[in-house]
N, C-alpha and C. Protein backbone atom coordinates (compact mmCIF):
# COMPACT_ATOMS: atom_id res chain seq x y z
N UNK A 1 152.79 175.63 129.88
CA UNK A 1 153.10 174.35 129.27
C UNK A 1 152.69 174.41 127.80
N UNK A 2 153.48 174.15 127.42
CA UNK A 2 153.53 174.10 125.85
C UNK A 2 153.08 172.65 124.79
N UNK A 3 152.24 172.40 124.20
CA UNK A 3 152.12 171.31 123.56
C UNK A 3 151.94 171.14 122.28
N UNK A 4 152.41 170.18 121.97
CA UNK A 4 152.97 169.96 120.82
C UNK A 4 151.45 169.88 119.73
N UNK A 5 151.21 169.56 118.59
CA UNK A 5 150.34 170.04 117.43
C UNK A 5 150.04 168.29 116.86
N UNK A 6 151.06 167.58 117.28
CA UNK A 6 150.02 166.18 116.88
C UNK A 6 149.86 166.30 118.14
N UNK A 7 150.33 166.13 119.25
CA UNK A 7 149.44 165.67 120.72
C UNK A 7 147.85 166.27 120.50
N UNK A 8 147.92 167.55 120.18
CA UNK A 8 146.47 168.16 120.26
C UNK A 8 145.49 167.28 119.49
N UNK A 9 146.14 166.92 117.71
CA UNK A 9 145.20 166.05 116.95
C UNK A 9 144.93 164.69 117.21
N UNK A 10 145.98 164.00 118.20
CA UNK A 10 145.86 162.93 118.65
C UNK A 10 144.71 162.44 119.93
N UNK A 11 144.94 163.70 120.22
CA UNK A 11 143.54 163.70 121.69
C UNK A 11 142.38 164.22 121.04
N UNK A 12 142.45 165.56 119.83
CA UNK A 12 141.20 165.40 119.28
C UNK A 12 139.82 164.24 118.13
N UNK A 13 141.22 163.49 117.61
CA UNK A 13 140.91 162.22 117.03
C UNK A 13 140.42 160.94 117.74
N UNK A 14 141.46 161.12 118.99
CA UNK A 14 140.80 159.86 119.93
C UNK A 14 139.44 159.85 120.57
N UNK A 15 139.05 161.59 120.80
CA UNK A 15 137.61 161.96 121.58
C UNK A 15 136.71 161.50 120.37
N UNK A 16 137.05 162.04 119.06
CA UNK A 16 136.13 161.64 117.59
C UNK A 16 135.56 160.52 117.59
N UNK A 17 136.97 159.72 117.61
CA UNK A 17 136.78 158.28 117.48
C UNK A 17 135.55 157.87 118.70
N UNK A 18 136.06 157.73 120.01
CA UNK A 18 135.14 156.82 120.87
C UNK A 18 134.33 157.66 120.75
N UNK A 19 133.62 159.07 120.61
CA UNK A 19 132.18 159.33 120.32
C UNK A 19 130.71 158.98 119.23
N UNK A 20 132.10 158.63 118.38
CA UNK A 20 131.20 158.72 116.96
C UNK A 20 130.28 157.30 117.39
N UNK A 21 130.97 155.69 117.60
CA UNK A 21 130.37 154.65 117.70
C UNK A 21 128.63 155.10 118.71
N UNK A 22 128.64 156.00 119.76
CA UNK A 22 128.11 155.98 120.85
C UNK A 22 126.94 157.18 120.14
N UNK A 23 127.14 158.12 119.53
CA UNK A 23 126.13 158.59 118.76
C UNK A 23 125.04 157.80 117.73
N UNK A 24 126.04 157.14 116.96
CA UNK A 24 125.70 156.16 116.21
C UNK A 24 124.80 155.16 116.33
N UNK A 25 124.90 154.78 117.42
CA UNK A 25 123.98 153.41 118.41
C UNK A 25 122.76 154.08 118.64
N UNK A 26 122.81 155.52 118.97
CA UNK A 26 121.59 155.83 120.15
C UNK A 26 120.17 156.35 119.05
N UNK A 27 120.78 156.46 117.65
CA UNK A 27 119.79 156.17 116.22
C UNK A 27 119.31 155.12 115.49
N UNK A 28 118.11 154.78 115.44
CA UNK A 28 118.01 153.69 114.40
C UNK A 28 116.93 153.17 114.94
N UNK A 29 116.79 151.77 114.84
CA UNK A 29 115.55 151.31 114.66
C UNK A 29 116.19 149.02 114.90
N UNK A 30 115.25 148.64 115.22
CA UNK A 30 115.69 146.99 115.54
C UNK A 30 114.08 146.29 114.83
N UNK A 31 114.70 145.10 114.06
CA UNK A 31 113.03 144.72 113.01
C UNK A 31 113.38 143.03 114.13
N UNK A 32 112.28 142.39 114.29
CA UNK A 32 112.52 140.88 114.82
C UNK A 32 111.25 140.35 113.86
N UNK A 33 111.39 139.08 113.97
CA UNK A 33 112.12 138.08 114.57
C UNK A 33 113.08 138.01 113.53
N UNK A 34 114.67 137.44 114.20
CA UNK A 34 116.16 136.98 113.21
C UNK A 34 115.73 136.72 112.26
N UNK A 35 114.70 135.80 111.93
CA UNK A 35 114.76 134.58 110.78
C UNK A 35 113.00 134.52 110.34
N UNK A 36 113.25 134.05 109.08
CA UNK A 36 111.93 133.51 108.84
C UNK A 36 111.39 132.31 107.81
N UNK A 37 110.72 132.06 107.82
CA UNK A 37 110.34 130.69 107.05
C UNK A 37 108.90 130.44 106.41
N UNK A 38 108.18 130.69 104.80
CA UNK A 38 107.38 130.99 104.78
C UNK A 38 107.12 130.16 103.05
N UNK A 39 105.90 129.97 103.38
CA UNK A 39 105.21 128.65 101.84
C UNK A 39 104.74 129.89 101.28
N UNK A 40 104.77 129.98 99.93
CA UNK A 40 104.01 131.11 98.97
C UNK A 40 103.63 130.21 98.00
N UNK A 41 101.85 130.26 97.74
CA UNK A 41 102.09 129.51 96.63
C UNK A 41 101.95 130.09 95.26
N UNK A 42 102.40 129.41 93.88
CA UNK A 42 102.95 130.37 92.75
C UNK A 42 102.13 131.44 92.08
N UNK A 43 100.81 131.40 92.45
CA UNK A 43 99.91 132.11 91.89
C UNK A 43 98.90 132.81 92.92
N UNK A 44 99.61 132.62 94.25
CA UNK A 44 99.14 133.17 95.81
C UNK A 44 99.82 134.04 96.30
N UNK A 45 99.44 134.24 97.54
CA UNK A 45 99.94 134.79 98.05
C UNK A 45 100.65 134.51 100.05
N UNK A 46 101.39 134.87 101.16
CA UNK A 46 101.27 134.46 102.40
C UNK A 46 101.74 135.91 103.10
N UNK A 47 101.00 136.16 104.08
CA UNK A 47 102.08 137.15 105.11
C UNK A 47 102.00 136.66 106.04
N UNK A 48 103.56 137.90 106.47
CA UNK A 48 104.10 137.12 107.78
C UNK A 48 104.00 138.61 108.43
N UNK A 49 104.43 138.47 110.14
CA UNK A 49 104.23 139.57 110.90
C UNK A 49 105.83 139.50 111.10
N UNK A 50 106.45 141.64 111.13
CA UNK A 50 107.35 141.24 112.19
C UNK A 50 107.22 142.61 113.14
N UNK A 51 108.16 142.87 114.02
CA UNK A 51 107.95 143.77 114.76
C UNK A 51 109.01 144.34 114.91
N UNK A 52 108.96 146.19 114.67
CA UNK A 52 109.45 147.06 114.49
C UNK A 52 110.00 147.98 116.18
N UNK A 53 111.01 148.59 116.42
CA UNK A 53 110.99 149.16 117.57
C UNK A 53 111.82 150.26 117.22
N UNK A 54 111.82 151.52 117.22
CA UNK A 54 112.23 153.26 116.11
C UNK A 54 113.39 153.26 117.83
N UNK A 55 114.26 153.80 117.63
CA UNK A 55 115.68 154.35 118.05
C UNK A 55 115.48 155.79 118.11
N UNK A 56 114.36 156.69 118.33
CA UNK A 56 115.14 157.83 117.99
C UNK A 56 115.41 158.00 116.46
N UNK A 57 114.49 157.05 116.06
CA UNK A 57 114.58 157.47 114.45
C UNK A 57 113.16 157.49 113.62
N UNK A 58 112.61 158.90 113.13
CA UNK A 58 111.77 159.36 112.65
C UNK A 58 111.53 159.55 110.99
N UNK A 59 111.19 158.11 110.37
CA UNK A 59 111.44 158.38 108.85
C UNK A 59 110.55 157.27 108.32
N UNK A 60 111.14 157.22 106.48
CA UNK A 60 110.87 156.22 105.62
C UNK A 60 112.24 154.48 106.20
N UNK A 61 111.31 153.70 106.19
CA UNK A 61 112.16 152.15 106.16
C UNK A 61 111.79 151.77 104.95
N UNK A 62 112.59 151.14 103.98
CA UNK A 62 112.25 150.77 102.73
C UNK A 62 112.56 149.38 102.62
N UNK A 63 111.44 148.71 102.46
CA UNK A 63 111.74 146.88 102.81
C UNK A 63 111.89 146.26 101.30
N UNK A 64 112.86 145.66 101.30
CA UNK A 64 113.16 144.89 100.27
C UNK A 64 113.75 143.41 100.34
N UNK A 65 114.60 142.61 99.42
CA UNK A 65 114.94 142.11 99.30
C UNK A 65 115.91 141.66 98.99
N UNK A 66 116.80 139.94 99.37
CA UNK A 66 118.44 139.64 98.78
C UNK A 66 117.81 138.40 98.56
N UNK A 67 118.31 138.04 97.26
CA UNK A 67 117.82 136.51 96.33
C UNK A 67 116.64 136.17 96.67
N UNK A 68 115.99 136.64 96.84
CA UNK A 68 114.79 136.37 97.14
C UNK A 68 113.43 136.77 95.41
N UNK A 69 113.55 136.04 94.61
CA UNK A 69 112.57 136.71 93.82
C UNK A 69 111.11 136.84 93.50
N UNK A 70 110.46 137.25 94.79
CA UNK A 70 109.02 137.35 95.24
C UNK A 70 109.26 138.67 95.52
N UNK A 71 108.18 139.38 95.12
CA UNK A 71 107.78 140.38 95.44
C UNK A 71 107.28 140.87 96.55
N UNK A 72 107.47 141.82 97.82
CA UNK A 72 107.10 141.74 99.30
C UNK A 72 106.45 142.93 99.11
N UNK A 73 105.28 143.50 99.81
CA UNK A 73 104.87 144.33 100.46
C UNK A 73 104.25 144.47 101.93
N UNK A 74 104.38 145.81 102.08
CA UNK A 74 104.43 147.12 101.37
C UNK A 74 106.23 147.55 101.37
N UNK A 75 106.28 148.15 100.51
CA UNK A 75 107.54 148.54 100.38
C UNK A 75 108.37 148.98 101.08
N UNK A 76 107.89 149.89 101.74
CA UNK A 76 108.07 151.91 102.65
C UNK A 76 107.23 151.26 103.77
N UNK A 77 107.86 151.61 105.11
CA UNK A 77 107.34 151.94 106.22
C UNK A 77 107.44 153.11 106.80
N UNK A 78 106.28 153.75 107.05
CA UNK A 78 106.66 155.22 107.85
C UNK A 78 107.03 154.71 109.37
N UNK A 79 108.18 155.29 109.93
CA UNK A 79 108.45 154.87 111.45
C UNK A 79 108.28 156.12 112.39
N UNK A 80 108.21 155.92 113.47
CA UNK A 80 108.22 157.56 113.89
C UNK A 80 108.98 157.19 115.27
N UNK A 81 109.60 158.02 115.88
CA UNK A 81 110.88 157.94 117.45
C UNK A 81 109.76 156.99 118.28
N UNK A 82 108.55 157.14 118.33
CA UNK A 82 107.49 156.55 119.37
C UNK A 82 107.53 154.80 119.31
N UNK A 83 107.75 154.18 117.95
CA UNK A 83 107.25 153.30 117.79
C UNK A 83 107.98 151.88 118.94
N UNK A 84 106.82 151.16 119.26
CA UNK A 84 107.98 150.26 120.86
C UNK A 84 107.62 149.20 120.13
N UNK A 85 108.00 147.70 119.38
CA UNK A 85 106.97 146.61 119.01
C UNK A 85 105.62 147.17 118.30
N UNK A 86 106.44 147.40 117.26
CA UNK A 86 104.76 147.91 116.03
C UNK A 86 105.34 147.01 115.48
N UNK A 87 103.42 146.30 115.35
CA UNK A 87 103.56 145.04 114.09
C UNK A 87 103.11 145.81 113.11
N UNK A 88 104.16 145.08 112.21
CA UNK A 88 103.67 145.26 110.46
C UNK A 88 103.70 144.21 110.06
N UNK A 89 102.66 143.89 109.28
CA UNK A 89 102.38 143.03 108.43
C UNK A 89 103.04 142.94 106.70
N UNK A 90 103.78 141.84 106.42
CA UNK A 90 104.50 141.88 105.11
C UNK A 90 103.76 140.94 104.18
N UNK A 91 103.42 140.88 103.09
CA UNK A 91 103.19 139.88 102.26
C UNK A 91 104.20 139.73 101.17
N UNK A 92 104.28 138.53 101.33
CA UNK A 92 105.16 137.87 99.76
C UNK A 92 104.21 137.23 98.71
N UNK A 93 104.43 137.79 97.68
CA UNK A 93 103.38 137.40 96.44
C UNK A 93 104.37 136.13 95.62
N UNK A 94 103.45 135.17 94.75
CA UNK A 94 104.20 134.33 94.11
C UNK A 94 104.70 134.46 93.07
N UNK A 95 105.99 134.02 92.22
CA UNK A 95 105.92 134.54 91.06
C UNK A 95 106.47 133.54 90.02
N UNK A 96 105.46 133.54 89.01
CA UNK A 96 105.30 132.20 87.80
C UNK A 96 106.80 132.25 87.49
N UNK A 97 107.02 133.07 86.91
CA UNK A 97 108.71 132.88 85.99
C UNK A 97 109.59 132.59 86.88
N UNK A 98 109.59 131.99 87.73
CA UNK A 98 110.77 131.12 88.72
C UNK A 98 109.97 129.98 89.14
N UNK A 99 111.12 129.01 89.70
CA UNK A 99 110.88 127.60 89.52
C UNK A 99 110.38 127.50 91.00
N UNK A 100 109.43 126.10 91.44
CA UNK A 100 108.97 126.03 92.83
C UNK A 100 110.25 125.22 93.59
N UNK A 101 110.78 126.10 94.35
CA UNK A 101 111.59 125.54 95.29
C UNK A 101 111.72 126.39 96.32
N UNK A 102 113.08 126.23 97.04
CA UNK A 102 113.35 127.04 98.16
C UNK A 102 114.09 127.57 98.12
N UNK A 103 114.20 129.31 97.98
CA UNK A 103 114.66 130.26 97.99
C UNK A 103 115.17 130.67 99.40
N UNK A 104 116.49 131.32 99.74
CA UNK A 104 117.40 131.51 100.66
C UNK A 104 117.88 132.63 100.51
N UNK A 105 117.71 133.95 101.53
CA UNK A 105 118.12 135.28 100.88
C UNK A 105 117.88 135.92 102.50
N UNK A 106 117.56 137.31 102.04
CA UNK A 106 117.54 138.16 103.38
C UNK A 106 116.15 139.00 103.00
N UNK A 107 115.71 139.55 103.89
CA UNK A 107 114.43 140.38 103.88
C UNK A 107 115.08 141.98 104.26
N UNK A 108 115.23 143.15 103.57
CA UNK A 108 116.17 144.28 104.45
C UNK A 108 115.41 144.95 104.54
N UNK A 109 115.86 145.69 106.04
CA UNK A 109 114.69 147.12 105.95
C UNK A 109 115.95 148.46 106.31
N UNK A 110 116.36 149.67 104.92
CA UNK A 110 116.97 150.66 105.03
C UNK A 110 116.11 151.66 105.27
N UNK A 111 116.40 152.10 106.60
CA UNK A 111 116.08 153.27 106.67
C UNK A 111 116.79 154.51 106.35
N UNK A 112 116.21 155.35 105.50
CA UNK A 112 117.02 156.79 104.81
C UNK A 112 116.18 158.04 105.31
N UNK A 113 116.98 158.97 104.90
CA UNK A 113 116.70 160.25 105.39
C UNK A 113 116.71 161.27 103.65
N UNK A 114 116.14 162.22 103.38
CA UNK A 114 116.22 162.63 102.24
C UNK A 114 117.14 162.30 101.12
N UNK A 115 118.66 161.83 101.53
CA UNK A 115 119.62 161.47 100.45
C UNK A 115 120.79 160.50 101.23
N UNK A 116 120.04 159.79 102.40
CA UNK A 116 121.24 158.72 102.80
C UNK A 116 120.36 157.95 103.81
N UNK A 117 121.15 156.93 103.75
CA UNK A 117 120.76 155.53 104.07
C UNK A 117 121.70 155.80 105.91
N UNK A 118 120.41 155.65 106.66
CA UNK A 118 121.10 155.99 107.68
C UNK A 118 121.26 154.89 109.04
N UNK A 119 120.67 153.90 108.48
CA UNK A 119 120.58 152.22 109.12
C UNK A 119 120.09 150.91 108.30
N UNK A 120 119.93 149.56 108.55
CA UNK A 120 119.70 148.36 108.18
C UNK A 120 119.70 147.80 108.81
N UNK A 121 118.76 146.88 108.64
CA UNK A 121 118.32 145.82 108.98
C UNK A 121 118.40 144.55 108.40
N UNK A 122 119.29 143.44 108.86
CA UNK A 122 118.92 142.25 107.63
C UNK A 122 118.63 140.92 108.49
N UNK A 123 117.23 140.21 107.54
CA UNK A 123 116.55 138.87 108.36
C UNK A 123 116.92 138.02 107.45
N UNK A 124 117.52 136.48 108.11
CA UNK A 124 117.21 136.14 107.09
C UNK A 124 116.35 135.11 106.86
N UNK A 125 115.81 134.62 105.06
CA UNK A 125 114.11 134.39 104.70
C UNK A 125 115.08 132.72 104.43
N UNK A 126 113.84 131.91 104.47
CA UNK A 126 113.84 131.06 103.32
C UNK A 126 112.50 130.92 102.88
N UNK A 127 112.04 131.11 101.75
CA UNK A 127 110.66 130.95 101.26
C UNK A 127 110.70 129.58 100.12
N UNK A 128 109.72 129.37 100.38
CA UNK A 128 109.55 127.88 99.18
C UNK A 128 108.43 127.95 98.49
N UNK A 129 108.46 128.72 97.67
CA UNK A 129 107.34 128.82 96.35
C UNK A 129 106.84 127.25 95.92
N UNK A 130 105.26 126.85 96.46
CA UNK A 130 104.86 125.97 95.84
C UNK A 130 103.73 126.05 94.39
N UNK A 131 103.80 124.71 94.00
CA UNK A 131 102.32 125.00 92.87
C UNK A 131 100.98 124.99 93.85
N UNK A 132 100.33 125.74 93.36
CA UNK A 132 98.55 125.33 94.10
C UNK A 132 98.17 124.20 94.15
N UNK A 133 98.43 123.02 93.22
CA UNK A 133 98.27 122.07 94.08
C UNK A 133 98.68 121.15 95.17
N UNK A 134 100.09 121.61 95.66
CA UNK A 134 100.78 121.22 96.44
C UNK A 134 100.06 122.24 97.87
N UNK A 135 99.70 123.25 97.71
CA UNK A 135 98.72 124.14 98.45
C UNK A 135 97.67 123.54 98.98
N UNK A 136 97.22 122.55 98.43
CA UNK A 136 95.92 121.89 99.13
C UNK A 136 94.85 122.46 97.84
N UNK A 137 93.25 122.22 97.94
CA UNK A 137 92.76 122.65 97.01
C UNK A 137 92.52 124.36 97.71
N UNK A 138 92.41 124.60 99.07
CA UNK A 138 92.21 125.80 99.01
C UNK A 138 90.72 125.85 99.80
N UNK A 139 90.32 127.12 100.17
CA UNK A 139 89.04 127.27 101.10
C UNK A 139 88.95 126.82 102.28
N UNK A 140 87.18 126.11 102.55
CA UNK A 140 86.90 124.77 103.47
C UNK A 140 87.52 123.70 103.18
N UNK A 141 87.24 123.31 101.90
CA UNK A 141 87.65 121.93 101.46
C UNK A 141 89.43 122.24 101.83
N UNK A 142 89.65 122.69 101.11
CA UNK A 142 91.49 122.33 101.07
C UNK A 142 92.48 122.73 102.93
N UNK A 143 91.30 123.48 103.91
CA UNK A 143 92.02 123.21 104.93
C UNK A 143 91.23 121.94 105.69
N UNK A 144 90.32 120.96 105.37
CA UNK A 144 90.11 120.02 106.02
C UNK A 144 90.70 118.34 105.23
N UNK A 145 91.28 118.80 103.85
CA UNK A 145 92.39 117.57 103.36
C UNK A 145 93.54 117.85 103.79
N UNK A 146 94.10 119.29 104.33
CA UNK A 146 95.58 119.55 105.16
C UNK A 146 95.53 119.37 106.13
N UNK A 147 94.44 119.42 106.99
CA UNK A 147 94.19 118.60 108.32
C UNK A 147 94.35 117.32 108.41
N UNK A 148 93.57 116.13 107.61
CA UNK A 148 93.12 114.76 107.62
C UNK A 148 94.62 114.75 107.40
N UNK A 149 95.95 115.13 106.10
CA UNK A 149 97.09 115.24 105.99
C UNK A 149 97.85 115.27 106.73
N UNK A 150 97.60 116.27 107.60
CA UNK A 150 98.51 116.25 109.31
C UNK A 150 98.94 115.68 110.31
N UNK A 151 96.85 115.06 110.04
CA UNK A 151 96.43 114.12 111.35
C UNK A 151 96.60 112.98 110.97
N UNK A 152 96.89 112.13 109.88
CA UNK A 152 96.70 110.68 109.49
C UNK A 152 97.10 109.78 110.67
N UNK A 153 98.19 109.93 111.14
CA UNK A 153 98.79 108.84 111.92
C UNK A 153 97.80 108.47 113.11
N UNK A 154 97.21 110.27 113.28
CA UNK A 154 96.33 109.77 114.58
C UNK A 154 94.72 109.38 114.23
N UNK A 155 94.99 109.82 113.06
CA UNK A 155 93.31 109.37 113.17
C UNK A 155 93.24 107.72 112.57
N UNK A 156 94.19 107.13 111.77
CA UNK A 156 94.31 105.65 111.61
C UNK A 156 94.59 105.14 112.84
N UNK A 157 95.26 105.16 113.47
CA UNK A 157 95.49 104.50 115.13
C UNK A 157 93.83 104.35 115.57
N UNK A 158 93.16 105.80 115.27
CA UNK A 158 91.81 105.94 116.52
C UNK A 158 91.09 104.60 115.31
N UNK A 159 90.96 104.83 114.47
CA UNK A 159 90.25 103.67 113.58
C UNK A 159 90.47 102.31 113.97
N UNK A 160 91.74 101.86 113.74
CA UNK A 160 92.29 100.68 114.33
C UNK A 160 91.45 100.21 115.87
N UNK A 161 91.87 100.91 116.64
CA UNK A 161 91.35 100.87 117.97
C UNK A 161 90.05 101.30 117.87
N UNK A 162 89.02 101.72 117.40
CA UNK A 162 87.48 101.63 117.11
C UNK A 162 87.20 99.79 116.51
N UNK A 163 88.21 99.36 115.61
CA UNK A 163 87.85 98.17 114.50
C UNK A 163 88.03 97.47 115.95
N UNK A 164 89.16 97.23 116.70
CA UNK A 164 89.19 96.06 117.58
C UNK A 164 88.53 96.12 118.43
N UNK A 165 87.86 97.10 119.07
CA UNK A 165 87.02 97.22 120.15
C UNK A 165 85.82 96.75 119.49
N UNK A 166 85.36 96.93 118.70
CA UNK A 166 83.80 96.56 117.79
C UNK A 166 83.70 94.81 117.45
N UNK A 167 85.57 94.51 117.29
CA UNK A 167 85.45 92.96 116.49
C UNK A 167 85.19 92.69 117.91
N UNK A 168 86.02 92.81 119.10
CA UNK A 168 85.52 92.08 120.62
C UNK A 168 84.89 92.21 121.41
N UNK A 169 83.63 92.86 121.01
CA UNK A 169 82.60 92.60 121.68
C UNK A 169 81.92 91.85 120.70
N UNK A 170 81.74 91.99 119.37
CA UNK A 170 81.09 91.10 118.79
C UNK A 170 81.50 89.30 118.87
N UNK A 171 82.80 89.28 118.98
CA UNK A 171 83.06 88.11 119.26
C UNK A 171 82.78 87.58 120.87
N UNK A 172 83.10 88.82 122.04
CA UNK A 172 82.55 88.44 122.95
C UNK A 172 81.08 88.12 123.08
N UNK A 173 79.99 88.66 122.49
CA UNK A 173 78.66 88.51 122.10
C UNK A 173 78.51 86.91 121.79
N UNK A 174 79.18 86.52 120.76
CA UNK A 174 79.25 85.49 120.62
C UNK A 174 79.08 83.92 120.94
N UNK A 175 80.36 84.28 121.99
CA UNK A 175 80.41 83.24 123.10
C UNK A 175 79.70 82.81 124.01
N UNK A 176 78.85 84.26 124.39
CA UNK A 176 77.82 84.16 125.92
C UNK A 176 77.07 82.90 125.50
C-alpha cells in the first residue's frame, strides 16, 4: 500500500499538534490565591502571603508587576519540582511620587529558564496607597484607635445600656 506524502504530513502534524498541548501542561508551576487586596501606606510598607505549587518545574520565578506602581519584593523566587503549597511571603513598599488611591493591575510571576520565559502566572492586585495618617498613628497606640474605630457601634450601644441600667436603679433607689 502506497501512501500518499501529505497523508504522511497530515498524520504527522495531527500527532504534533495533540501532543504538544499535553507536554506543555505537565510543566510549570500554579501561584494562589486569584486575587488580592492590600493597604500600603505611602511611606510604609504591607505583605501579603501567597502559595506556590512547582509542576515539574525547577528554576528562577521572577515576580513583578502590571500598573501597579509599588515596588514588590523579593523579586526572583528559586522554585524547585518538590515544591507542594510553599508560602512566600511578598511585600509591597509605598511610593511618594504617586498619588494615594487605588491602584488596579496584576501581580506576575514568569518563570524562565536561561533565555526563555517558559510559564506565567497572573493575580490580580488592587492596592490602595494611603497617607500615614489615614494608617492610624501606628504601634500600641495606633492599633488600639483602629480598634475603638472598628468597634464604635458596639462599644456606644454597651455605654448606652451601662447609662440606663445605672439611671434605673438609681431612680429605682429612689422610690423605695
Amino acid at each position: 500500500m502506497k501512501m500518499n506524502k501529505e497523508w504522511i504530513l497530515l498524520i504527522i502534524l495531527t500527532g504534533y499538534v495533540c501532543a504538544v498541548p499535553f507536554a506543555a501542561s505537565a510543566t510549570g508551576f500554579a501561584v494562589g490565591p486569584p486575587s488580592i487586596n492590600l493597604t500600603v501606606p505611602v511611606d510604609g510598607e504591607n505583605t501579603i502571603v501567597v502559595y506556590v505549587t512547582s509542576h515539574d518545574y525547577d528554576g528562577e520565578v521572577v515576580v513583578g508587576t502590571e500598573n501597579i506602581p509599588l515596588r514588590v519584593s523579593p523579586e526572583v523566587i528559586q522554585l524547585s519540582d518538590t515544591d507542594e503549597n510553599r508560602r512566600i511571603e511578598l511585600t509591597f513598599y509605598g511610593n511618594r511620587s504617586v498619588k494615594e488611591e487605588t491602584y488596579s493591575g496584576k501581580l506576575t510571576f514568569l518563570g524562565s529558564t536561561e533565555k526563555n520565559i517558559v510559564g506565567g502566572v497572573k493575580i490580580k492586585v488592587a492596592i490602595t496607597q494611603i497617607s500615614r495618617a489615614d494608617a492610624g498613628a501606628g504601634g500600641i497606640q495606633g492599633s488600639i484607635v483602629d480598634s475603638l474605630r472598628a468597634n464604635s457601634t458596639v462599644i456606644i450601644g454597651t455605654l448606652l445600656v451601662m447609662v440606663s441600667l445605672i439611671l434605673g436603679i438609681g431612680i429605682g433607689r429612689r422610690r423605695k
